[in-house]
Protein backbone atom coordinates (compact mmCIF):
# COMPACT_ATOMS: atom_id res chain seq x y z
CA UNK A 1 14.99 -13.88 -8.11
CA UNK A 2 12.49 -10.87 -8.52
CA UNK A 3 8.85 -11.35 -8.88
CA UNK A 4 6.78 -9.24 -10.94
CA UNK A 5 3.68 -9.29 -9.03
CA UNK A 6 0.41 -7.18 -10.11
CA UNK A 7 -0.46 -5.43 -7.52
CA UNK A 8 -3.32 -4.07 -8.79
CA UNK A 9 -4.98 -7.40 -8.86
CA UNK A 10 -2.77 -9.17 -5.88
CA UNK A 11 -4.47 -9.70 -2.81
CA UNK A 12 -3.53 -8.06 0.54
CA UNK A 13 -1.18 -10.62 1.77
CA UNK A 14 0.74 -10.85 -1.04
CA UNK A 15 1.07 -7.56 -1.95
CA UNK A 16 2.63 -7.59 2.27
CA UNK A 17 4.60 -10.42 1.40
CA UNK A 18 5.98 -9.16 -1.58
CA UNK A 19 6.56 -5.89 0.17
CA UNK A 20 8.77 -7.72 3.27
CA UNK A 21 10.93 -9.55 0.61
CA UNK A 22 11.73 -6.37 -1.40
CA UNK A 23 12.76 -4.67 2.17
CA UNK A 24 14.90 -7.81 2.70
CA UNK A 25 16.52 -7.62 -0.87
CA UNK A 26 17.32 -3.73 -0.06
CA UNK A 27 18.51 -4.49 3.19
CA UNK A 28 21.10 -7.12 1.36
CA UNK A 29 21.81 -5.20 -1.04
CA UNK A 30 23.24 -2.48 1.46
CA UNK A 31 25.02 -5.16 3.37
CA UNK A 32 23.21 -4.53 6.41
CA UNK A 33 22.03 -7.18 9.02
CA UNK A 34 18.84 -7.50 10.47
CA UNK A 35 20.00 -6.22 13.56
CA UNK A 36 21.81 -3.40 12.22
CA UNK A 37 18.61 -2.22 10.29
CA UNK A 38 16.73 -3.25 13.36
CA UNK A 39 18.73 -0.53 15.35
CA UNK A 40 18.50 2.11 12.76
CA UNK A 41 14.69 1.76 12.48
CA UNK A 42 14.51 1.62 16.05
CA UNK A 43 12.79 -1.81 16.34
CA UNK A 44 13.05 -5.37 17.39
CA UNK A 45 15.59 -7.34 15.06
CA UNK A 46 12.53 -10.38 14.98
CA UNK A 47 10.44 -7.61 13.77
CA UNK A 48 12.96 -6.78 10.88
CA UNK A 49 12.66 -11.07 11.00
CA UNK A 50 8.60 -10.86 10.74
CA UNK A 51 8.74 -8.18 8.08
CA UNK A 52 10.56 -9.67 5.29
CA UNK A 53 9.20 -13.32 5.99
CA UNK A 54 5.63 -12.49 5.52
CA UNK A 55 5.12 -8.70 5.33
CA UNK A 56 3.68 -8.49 8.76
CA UNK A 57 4.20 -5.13 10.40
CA UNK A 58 2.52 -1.93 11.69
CA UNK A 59 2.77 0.51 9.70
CA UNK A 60 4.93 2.41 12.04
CA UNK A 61 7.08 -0.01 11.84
CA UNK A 62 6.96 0.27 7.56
CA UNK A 63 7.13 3.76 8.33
CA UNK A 64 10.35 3.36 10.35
CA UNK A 65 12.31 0.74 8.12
CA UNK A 66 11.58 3.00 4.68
CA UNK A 67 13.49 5.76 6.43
CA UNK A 68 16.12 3.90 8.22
CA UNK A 69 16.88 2.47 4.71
CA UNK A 70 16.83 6.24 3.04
CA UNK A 71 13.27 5.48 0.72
CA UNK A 72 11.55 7.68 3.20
CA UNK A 73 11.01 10.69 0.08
CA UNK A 74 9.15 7.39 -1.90
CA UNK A 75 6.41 7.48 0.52
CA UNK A 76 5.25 10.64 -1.14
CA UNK A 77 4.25 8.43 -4.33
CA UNK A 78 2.65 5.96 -1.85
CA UNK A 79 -0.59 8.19 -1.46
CA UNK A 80 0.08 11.76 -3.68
CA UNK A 81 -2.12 14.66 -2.11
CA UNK A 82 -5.91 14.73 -3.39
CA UNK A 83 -6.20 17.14 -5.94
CA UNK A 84 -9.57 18.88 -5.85
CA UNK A 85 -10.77 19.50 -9.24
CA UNK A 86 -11.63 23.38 -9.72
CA UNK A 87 -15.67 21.68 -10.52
CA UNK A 88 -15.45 20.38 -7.23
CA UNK A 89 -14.40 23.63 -5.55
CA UNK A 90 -17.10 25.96 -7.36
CA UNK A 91 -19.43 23.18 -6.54
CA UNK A 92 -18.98 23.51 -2.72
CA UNK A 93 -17.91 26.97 -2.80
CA UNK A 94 -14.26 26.98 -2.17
CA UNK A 95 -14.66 24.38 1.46
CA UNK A 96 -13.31 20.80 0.93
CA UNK A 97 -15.16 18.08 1.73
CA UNK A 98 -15.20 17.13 4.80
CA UNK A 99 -17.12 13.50 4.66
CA UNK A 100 -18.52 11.37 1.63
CA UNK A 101 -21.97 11.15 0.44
CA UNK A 102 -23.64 8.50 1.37
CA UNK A 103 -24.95 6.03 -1.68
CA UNK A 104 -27.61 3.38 -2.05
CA UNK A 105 -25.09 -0.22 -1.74
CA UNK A 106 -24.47 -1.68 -4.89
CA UNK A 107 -25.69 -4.88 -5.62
CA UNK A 108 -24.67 -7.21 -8.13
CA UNK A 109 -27.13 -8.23 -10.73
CA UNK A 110 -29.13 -11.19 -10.34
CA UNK A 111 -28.29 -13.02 -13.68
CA UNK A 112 -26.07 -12.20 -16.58
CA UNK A 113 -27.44 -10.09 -19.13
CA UNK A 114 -28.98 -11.37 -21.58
CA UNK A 115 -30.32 -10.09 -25.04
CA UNK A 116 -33.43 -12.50 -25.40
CA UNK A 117 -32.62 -13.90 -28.61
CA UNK A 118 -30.10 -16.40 -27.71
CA UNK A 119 -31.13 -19.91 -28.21
């Protein structure tokens, strides 16, 4: 049964979680055994085990399973290249940054706004 989960709001473990099942549905879906992906990947078959229980895995590992089960080219959509805006690169004349600015921390406010004229 797939789950549409929003990963844009989902927290960390279940985005990991989520992640491990999908791996476990492609896996089945190829008619491969834990063991047999295990070997391709180069791992542990109770890693392959830990992986699509509950997500947990280096990312070596997540690096390793992707491309033993051919969806190493969608890693590239994972984290695209940072595009420097041509602003940016006047703005620092032509040299990329190299660290962040640092900011002052931001601190929620106190109280909700309020206008004043509420009753």
């Amino acid at each position: 049964m797939a789950v549409n989960l929003d990963f844009a709001v989902a927290s960390s473990d279940q985005i990991t979680k989520e992640l491990g099942r999908r791996i476990e549905r492609i896996r089945l879906s190829r008619n491969l055994t834990q063991a047999e992906l295990a070997a391709d990947a180069g791992v542990n078959p109770r890693t392959i085990l830990r992986l699509e229980k509950d997500g947990t895995a280096t990312l070596d590992t997540f690096v390793r399973v992707l491309m033993a089960l051919a969806l190493g080219p969608n890693l590239e959509a994972l984290i695209p290249e940072a595009e420097i805006r041509p602003v940016e690169r006047l703005r620092h004349r032509g040299r990329e940054r190299q660290r962040a600015t640092s900011r002052p921390p931001r601190t929620p406010p106190s109280a909700p706004f309020r206008w004043g004229d509420e009753t």
